[in-house]
C-alpha atoms as a PDB file:
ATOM      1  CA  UNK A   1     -19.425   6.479  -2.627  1.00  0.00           C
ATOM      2  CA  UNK A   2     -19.049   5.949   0.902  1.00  0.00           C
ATOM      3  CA  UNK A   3     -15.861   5.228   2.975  1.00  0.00           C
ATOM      4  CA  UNK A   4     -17.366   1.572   3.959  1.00  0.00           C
ATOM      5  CA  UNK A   5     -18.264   0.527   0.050  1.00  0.00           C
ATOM      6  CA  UNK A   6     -15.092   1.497  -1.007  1.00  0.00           C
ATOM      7  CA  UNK A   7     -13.579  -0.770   1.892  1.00  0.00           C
ATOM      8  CA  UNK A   8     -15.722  -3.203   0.899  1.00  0.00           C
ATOM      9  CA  UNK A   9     -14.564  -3.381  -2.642  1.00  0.00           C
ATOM     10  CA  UNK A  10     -10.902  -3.532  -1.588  1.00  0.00           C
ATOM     11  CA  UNK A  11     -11.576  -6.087   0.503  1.00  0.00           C
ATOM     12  CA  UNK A  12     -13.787  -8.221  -2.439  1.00  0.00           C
ATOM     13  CA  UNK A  13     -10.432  -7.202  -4.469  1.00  0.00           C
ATOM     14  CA  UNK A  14      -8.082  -8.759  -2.158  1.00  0.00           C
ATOM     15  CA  UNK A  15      -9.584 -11.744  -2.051  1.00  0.00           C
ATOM     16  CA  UNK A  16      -9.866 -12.133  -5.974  1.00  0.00           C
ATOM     17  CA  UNK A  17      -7.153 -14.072  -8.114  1.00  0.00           C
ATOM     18  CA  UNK A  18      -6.188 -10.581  -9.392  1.00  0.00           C
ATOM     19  CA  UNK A  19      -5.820  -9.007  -6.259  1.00  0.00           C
ATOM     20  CA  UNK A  20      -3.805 -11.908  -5.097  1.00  0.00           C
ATOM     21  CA  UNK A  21      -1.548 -11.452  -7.458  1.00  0.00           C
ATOM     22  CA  UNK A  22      -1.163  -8.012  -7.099  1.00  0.00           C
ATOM     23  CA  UNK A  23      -0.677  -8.329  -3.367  1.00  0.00           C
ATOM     24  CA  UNK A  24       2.230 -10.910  -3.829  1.00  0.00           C
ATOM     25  CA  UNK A  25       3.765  -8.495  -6.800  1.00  0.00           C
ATOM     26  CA  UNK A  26       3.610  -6.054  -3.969  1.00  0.00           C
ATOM     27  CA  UNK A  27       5.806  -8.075  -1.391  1.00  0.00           C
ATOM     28  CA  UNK A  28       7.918  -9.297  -3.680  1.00  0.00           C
ATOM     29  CA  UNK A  29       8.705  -5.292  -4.626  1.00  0.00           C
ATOM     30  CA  UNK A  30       9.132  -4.006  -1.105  1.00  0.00           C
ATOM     31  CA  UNK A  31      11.641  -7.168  -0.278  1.00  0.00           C
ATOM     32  CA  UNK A  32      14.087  -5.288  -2.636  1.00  0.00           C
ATOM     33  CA  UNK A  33      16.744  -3.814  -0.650  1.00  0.00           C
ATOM     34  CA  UNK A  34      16.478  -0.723  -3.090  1.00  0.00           C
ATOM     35  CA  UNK A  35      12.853  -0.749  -2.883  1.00  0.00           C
ATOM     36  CA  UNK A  36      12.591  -0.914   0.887  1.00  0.00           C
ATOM     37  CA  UNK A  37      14.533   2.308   1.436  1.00  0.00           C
ATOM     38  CA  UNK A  38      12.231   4.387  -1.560  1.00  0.00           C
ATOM     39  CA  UNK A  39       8.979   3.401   0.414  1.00  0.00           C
ATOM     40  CA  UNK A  40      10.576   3.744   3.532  1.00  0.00           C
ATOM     41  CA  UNK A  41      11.799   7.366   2.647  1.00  0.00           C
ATOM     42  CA  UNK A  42       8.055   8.219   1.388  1.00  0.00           C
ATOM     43  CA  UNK A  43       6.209   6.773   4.306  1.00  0.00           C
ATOM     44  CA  UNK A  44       8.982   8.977   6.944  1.00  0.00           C
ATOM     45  CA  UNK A  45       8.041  11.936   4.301  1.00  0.00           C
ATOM     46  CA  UNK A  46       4.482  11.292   4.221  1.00  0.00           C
ATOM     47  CA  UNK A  47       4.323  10.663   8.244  1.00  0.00           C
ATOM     48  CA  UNK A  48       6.323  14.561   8.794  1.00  0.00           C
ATOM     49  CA  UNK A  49       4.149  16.538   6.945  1.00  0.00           C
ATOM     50  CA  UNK A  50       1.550  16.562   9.398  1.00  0.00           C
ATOM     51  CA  UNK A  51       4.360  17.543  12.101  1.00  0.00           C
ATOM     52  CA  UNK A  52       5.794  20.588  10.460  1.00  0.00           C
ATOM     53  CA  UNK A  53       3.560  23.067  11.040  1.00  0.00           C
END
């Protein structure tokens, strides 16, 4: 499957009633200040590795 159809189906997704309940599931999470710092620590974790070598 192409990049584009698969882009294409998340965006179909997002605009469902499932997806927008998943999407507002998902803010609600990351508004947790306990939350915030886990996917802040993955995204810093995630954005290094392609600095360390």
């Amino acid at each position: 499957m192409s990049i584009f159809k698969k882009v294409a189906k998340v965006a179909a997704l997002a605009k469902s009633p499932q997806g927008r309940r998943a999407i507002a599931q998902a803010k609600r999470y990351a508004q947790d200040p306990k939350n915030k710092e886990k996917i802040d620590r993955v995204v810093n974790k995630v954005k290094g590795r392609g600095r360390s070598h």
